[in-house]
C-alpha atoms as a PDB file:
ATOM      1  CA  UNK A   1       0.000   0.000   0.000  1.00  0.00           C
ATOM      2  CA  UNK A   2       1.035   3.233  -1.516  1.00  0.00           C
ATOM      3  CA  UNK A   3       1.111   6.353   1.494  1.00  0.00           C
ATOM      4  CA  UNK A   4       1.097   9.315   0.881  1.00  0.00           C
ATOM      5  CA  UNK A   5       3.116  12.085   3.152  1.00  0.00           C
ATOM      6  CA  UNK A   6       3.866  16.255   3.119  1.00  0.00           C
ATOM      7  CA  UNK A   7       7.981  16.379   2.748  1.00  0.00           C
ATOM      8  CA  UNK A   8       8.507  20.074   4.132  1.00  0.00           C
ATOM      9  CA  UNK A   9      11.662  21.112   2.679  1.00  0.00           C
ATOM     10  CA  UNK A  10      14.450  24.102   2.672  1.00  0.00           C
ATOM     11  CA  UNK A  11      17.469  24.922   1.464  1.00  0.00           C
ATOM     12  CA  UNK A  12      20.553  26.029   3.916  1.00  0.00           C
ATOM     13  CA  UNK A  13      24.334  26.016   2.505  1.00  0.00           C
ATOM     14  CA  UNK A  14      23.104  24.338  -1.308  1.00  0.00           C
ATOM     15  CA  UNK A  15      21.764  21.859   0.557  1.00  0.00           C
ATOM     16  CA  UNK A  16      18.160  20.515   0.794  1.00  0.00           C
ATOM     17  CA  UNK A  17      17.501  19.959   3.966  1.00  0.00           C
ATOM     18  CA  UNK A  18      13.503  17.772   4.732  1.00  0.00           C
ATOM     19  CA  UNK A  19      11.406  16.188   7.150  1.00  0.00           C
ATOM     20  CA  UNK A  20       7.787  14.069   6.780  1.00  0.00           C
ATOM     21  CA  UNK A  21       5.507  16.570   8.512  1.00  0.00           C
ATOM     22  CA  UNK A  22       3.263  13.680   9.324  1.00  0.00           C
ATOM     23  CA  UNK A  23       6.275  11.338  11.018  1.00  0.00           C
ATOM     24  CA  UNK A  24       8.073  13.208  13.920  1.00  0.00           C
ATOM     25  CA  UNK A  25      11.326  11.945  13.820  1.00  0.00           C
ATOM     26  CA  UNK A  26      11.969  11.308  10.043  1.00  0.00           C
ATOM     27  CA  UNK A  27      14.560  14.406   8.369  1.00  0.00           C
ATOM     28  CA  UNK A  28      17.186  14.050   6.335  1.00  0.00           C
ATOM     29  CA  UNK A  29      19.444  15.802   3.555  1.00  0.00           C
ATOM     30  CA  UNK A  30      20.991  15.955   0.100  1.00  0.00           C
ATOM     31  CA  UNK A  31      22.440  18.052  -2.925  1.00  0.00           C
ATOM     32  CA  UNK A  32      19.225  18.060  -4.903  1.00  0.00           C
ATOM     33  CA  UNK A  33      15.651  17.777  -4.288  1.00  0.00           C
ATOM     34  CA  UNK A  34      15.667  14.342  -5.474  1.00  0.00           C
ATOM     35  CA  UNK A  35      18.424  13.292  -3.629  1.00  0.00           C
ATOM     36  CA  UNK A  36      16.233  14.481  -0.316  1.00  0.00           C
ATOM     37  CA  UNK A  37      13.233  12.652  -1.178  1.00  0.00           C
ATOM     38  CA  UNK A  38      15.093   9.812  -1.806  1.00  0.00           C
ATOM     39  CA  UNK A  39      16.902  10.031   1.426  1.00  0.00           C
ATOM     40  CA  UNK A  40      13.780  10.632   2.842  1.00  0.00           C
ATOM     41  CA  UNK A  41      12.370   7.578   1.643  1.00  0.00           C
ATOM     42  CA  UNK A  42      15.212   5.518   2.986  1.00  0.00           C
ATOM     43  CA  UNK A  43      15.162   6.603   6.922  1.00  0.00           C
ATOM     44  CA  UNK A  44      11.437   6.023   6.542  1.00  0.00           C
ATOM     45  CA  UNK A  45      11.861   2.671   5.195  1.00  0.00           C
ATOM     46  CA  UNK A  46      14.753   2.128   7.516  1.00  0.00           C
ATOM     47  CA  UNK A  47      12.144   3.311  10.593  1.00  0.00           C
ATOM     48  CA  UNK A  48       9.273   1.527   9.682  1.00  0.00           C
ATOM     49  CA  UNK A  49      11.711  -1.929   9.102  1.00  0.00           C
ATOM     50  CA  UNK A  50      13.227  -1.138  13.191  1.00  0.00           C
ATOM     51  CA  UNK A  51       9.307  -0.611  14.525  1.00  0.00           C
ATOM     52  CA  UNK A  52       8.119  -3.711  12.919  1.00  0.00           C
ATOM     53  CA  UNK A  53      11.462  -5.654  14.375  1.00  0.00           C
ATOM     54  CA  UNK A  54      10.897  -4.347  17.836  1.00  0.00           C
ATOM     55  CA  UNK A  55       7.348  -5.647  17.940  1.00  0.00           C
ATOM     56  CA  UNK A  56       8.032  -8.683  16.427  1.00  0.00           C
ATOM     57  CA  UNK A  57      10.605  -9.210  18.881  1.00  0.00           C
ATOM     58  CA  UNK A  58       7.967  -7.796  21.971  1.00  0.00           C
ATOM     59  CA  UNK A  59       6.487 -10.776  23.638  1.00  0.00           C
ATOM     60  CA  UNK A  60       2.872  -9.899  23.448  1.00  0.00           C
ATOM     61  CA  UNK A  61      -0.359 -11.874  24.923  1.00  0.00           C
ATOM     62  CA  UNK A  62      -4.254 -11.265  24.467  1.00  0.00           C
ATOM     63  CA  UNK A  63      -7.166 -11.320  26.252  1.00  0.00           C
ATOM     64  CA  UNK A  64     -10.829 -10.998  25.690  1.00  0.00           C
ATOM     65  CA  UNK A  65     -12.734  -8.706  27.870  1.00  0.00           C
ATOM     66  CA  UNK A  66     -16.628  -8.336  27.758  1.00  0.00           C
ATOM     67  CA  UNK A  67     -18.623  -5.383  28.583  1.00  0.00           C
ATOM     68  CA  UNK A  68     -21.766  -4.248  29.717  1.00  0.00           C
ATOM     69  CA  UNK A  69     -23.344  -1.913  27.425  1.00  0.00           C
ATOM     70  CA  UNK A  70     -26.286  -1.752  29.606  1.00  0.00           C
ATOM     71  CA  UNK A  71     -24.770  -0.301  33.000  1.00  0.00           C
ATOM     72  CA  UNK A  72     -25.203   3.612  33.803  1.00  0.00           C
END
């Protein structure tokens, strides 16, 4: 699945300089726009790869709870 994010972007020193606006966390850098949003790309990737390791690795358990829609 395709997303779709806001890369807010500026230059300082001939370089471009980015961040997701959506994804705290996620900035990066290069000599040319395209370089950014391909940079950009890649420490999402690299983020989204770590979470999904982390919580793979996170021993989890479940349990069903009922409720009572009918108590005030």
């Amino acid at each position: 699945m395709l997303k779709h994010f806001t890369l807010e972007y500026w230059i300082d020193d001939n370089w471009y300089i980015g961040r997701l606006k959506e994804v705290p966390g996620v900035f990066s850098q290069g000599k040319s726009l395209e370089e950014l949003e391909e940079n950009i790309r890649d420490v999402y990737s690299l983020m989204v790869k770590d979470e999904i390791s982390h919580w793979a690795m996170a021993q989890t358990q479940t349990k069903e709870i009922g409720t009572d829609s009918c108590k005030r």
